[in-house]
Every structure is written in structure tokens, then in C-alpha cells.
C-alpha atoms as a PDB file:
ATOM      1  CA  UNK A   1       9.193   0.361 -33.583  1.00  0.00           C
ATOM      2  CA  UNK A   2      10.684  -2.627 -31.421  1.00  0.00           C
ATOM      3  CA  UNK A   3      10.502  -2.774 -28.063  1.00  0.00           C
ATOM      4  CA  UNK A   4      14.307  -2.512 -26.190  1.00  0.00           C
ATOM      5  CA  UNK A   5      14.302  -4.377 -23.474  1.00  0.00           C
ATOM      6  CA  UNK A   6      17.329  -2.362 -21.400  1.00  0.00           C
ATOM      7  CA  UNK A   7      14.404   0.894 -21.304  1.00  0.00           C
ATOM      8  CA  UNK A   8      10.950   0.287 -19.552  1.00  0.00           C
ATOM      9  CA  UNK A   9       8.122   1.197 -22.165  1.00  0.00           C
ATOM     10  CA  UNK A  10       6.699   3.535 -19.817  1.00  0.00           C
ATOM     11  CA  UNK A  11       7.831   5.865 -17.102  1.00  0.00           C
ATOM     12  CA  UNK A  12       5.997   7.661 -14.260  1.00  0.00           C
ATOM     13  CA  UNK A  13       4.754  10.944 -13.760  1.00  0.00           C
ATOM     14  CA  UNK A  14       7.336  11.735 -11.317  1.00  0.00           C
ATOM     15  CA  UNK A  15       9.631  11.288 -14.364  1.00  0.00           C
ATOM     16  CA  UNK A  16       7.302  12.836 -17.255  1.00  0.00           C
ATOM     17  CA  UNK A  17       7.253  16.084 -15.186  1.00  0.00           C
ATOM     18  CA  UNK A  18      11.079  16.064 -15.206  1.00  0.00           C
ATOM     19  CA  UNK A  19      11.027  15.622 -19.299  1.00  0.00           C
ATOM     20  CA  UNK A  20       8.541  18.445 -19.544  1.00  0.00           C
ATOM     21  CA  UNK A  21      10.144  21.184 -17.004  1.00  0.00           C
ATOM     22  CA  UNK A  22       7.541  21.115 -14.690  1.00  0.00           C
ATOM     23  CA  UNK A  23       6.685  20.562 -11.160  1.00  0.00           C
ATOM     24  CA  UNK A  24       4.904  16.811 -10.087  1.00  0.00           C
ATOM     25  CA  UNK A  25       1.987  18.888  -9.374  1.00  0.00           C
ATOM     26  CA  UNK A  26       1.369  20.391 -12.802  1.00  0.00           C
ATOM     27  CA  UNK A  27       2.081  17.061 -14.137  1.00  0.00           C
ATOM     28  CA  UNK A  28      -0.405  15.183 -12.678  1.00  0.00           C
ATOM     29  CA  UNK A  29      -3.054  18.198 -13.446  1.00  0.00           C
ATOM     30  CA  UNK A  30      -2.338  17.454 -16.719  1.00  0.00           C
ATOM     31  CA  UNK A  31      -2.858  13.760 -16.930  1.00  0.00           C
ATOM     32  CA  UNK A  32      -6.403  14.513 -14.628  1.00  0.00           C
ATOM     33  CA  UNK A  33      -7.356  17.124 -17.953  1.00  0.00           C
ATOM     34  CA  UNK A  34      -6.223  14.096 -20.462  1.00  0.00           C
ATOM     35  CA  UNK A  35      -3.146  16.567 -21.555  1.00  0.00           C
ATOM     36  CA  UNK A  36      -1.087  14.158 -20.574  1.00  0.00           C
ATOM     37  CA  UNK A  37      -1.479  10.702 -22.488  1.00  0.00           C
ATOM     38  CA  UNK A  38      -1.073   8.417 -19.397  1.00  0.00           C
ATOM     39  CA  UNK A  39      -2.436   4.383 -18.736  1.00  0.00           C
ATOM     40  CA  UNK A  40      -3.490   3.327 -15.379  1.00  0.00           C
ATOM     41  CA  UNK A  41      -2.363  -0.324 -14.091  1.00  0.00           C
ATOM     42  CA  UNK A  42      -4.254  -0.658 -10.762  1.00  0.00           C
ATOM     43  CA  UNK A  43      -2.931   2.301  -8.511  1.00  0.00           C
ATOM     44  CA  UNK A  44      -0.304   2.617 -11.102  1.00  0.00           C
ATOM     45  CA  UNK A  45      -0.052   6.044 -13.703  1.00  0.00           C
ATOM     46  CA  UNK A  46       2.398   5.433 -16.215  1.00  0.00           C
ATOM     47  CA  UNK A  47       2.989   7.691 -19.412  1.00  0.00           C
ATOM     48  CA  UNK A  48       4.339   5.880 -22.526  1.00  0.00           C
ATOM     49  CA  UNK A  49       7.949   6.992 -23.366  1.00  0.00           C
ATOM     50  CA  UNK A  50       6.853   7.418 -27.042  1.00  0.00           C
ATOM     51  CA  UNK A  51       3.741   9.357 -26.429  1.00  0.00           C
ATOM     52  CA  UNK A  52       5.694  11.284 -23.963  1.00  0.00           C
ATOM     53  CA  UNK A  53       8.311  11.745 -27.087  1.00  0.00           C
ATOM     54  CA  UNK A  54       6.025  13.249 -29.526  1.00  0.00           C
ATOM     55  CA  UNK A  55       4.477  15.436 -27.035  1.00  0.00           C
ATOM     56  CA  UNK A  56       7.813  16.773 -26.297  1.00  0.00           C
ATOM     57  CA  UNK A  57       8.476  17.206 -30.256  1.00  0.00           C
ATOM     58  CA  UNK A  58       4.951  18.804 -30.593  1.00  0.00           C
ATOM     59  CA  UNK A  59       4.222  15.900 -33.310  1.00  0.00           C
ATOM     60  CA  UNK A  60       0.629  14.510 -32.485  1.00  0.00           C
ATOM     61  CA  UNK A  61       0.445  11.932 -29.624  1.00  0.00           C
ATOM     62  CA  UNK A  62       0.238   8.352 -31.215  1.00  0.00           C
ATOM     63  CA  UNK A  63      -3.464   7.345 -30.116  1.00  0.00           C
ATOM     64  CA  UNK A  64      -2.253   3.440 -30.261  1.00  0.00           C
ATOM     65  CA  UNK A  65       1.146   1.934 -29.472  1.00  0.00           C
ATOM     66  CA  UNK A  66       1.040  -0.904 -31.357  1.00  0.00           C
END
């Protein structure tokens, strides 16, 4: 899967907790528990769109995105 270069790779909790329905709260709980497949960059919590994707489609969450 390429990379498009008009959509960031990743997107923030903020926006992750809008995808999934629930508040920023229960979002971040999540990613704390590991529920939430997220990468830290410095002070930075990102979740990976397609991670974010397959959780969404209950498929199992890609452990690599290469």
C-alpha cells in the first residue's frame, strides 16, 4: 500500500476518537491500555490511519506498517 501524499499517514487522538464514536477521554484510555495502536513522536500520540482502519473493520490491527 503506497503512501498518498494529499492524507497524513497518521492522525491524532483527538481525531481517532471522532472515527470510533467516542469521547477524547475514552480514547486516550484506550491507547494508555494498548487498545488503541498508537506511536509516540516526542510529546506527540499519533494513531496510524490504517491501523485505525482495520480496527474500525474489526480485521486484526497490522502489527507493522511497512
Amino acid at each position: 500500500m503506497g503512501l498518498r501524499l494529499s492524507q497524513s499517514a497518521a492522525v491524532s487522538v483527538p481525531e481517532a476518537a471522532r472515527v470510533l464514536g467516542v469521547c477524547e477521554k475514552t480514547a486516550y484510555r484506550a491507547a494508555a491500555r494498548g487498545d488503541l495502536p498508537v506511536v509516540r513522536i516526542g510529546k506527540r500520540i499519533l494513531v496510524s490511519r490504517r491501523r485505525l482502519a482495520a480496527l474500525v473493520d474489526g480485521e486484526p490491527v497490522p502489527v507493522d506498517d511497512s
